[in-house]
C-alpha atoms as a PDB file:
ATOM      1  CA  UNK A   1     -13.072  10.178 -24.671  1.00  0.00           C
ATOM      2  CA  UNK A   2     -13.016  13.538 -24.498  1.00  0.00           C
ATOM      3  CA  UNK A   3     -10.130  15.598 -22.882  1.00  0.00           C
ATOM      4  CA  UNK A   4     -12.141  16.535 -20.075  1.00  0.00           C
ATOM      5  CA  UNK A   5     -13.312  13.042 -19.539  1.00  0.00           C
ATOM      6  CA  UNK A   6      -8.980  11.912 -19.546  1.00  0.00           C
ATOM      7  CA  UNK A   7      -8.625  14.645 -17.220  1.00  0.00           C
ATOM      8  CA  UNK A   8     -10.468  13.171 -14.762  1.00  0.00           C
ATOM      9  CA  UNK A   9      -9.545   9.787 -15.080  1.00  0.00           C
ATOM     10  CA  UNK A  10      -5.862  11.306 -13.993  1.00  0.00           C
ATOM     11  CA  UNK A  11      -7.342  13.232 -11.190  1.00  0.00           C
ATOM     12  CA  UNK A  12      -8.302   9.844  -9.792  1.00  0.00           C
ATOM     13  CA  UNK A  13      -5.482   7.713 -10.889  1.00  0.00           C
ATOM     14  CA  UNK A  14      -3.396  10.306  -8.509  1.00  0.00           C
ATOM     15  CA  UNK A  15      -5.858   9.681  -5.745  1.00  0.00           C
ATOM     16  CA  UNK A  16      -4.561   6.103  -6.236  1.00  0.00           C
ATOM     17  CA  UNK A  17      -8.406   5.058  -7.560  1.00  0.00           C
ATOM     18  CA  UNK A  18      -9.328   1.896  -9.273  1.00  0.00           C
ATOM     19  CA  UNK A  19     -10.122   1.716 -12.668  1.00  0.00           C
ATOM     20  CA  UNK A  20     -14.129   1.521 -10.981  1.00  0.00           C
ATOM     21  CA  UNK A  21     -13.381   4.624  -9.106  1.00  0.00           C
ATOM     22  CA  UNK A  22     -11.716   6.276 -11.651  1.00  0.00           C
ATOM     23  CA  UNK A  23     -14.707   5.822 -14.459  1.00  0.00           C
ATOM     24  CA  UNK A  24     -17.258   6.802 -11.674  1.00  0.00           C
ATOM     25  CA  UNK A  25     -15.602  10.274 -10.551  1.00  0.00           C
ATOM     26  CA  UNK A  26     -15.101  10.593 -14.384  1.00  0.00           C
ATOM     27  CA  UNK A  27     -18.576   9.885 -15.062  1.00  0.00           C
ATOM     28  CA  UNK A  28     -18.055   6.887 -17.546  1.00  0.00           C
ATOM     29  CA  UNK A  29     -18.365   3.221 -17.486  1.00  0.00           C
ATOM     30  CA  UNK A  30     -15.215   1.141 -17.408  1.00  0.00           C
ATOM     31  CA  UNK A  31     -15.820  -0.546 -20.655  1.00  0.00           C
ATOM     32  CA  UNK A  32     -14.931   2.926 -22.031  1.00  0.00           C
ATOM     33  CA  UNK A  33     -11.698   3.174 -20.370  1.00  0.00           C
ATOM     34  CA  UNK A  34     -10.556   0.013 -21.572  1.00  0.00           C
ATOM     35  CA  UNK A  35     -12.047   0.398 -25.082  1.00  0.00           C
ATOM     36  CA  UNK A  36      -9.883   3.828 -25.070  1.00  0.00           C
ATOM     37  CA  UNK A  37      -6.684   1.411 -23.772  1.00  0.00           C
ATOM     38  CA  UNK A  38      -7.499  -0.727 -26.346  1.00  0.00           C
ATOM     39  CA  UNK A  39      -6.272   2.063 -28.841  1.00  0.00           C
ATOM     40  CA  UNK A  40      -3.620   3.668 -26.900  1.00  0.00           C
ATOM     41  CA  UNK A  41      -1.593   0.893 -25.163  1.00  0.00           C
ATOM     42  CA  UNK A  42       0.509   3.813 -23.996  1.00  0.00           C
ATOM     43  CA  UNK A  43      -2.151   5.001 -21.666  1.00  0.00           C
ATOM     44  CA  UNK A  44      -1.977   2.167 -19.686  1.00  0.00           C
ATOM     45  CA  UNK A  45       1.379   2.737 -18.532  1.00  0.00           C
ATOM     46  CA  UNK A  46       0.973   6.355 -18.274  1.00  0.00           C
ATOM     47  CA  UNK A  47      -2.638   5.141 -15.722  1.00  0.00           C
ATOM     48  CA  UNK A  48       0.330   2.648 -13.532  1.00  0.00           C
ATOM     49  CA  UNK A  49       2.491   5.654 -13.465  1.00  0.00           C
ATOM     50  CA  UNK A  50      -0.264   7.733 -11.680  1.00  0.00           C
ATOM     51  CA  UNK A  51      -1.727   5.660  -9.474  1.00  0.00           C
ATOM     52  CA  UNK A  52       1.908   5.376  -7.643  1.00  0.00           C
ATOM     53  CA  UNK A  53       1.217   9.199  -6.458  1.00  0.00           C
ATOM     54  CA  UNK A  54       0.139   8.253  -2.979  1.00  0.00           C
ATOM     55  CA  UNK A  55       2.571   6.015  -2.431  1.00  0.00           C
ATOM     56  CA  UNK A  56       5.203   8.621  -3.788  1.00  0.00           C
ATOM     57  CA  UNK A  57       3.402  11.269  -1.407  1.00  0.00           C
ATOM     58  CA  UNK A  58       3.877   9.093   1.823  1.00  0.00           C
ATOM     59  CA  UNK A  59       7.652   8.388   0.886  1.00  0.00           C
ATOM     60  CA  UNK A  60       7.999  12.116   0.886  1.00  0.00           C
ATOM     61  CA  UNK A  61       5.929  12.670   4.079  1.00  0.00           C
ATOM     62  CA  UNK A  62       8.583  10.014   5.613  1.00  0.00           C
ATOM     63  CA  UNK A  63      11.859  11.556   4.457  1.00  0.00           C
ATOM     64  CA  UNK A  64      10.559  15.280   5.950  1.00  0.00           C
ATOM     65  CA  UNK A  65       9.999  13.248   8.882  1.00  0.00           C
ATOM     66  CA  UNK A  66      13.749  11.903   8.876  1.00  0.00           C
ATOM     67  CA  UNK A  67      15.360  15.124   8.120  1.00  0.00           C
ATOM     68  CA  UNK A  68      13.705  16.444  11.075  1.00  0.00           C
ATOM     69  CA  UNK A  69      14.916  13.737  13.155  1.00  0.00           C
ATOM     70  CA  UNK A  70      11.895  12.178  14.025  1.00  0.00           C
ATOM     71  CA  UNK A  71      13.268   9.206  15.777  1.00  0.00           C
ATOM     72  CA  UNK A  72       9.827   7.662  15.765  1.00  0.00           C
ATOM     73  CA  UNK A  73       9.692   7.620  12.352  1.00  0.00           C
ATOM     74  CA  UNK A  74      12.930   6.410  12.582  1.00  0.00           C
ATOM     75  CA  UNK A  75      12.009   3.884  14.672  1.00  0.00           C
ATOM     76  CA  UNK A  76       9.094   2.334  12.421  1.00  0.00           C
ATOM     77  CA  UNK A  77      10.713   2.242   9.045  1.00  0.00           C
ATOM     78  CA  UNK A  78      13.831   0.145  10.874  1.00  0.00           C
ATOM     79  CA  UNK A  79      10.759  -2.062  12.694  1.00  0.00           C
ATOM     80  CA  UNK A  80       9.323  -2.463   9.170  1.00  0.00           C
ATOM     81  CA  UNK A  81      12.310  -3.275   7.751  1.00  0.00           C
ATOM     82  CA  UNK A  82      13.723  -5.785   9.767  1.00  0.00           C
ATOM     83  CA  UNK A  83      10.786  -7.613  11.550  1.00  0.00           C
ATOM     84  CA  UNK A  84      10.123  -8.142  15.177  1.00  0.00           C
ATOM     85  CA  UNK A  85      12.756  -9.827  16.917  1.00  0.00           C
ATOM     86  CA  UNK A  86      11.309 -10.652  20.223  1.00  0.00           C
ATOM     87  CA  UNK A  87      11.807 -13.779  21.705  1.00  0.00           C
ATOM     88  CA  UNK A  88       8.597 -15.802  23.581  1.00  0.00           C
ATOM     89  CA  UNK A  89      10.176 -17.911  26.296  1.00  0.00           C
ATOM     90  CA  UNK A  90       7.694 -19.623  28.739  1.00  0.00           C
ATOM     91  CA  UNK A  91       8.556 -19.590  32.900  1.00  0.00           C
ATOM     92  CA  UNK A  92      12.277 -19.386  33.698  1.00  0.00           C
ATOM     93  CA  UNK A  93      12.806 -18.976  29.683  1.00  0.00           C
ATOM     94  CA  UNK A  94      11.561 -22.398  28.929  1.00  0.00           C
ATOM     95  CA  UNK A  95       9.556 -22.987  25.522  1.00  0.00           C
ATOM     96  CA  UNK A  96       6.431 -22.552  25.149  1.00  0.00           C
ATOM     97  CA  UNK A  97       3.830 -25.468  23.646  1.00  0.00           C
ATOM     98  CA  UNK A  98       1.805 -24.664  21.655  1.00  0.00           C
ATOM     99  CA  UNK A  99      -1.320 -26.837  20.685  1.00  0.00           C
ATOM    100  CA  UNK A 100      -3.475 -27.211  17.962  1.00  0.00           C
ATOM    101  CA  UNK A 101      -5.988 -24.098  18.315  1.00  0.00           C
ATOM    102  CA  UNK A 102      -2.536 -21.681  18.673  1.00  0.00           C
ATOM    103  CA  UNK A 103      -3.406 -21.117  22.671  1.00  0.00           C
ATOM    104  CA  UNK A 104      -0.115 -21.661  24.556  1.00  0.00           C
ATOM    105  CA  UNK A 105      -0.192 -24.474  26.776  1.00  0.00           C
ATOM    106  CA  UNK A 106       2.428 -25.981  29.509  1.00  0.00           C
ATOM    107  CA  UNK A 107       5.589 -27.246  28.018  1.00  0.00           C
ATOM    108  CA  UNK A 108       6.265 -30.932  27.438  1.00  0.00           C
ATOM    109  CA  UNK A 109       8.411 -32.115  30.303  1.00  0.00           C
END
């Protein structure tokens, strides 16, 4: 494993690659990575650690959003957070039956 070869491995693991990905854009088969794992357990945590990047990246493209205000933005991350709330109701509000394929049907009277 050259340091070359580790370099590129990290380039991925930012991208947020798979191990696969990672040992193809590094030009080496997997069983290398994990043979080089195998001897430095710490490398496995440091590979976790990287491959958060993207997710740290769209965190930070979210909290520019915010502190500009962007009420749609806003608006998702609440939606996200707490579900849809919106109620079905059938005519006049009744329930709605459902039957056994999931198509809505009348209501039982």
């Amino acid at each position: 494993m050259t340091p070359e070869t580790l370099a590129k491995l990290e380039q991925a693991f930012l991208m947020g690659c798979t191990d696969q990905e990672a040992c193809l854009f590094a030009g080496i088969i997997p069983s290398t990575l994990y043979r080089y794992q195998e001897a430095n357990p710490e490398y496995c945590e440091r590979k976790d650690t990287l491959k958060q990047n993207p997710y740290m990246k769209a965190r930070g493209v979210l909290i520019d959003a915010l502190d500009a205000n962007d009420v749609n933005t806003a608006h998702k991350i609440i939606d996200r957070k707490e579900g849809s709330k919106v109620a079905v109701t059938g005519p006049e509000g009744g329930p709605i039956a459902i039957n056994f394929h999931g198509v809505p049907g009348n209501a039982p009277k």
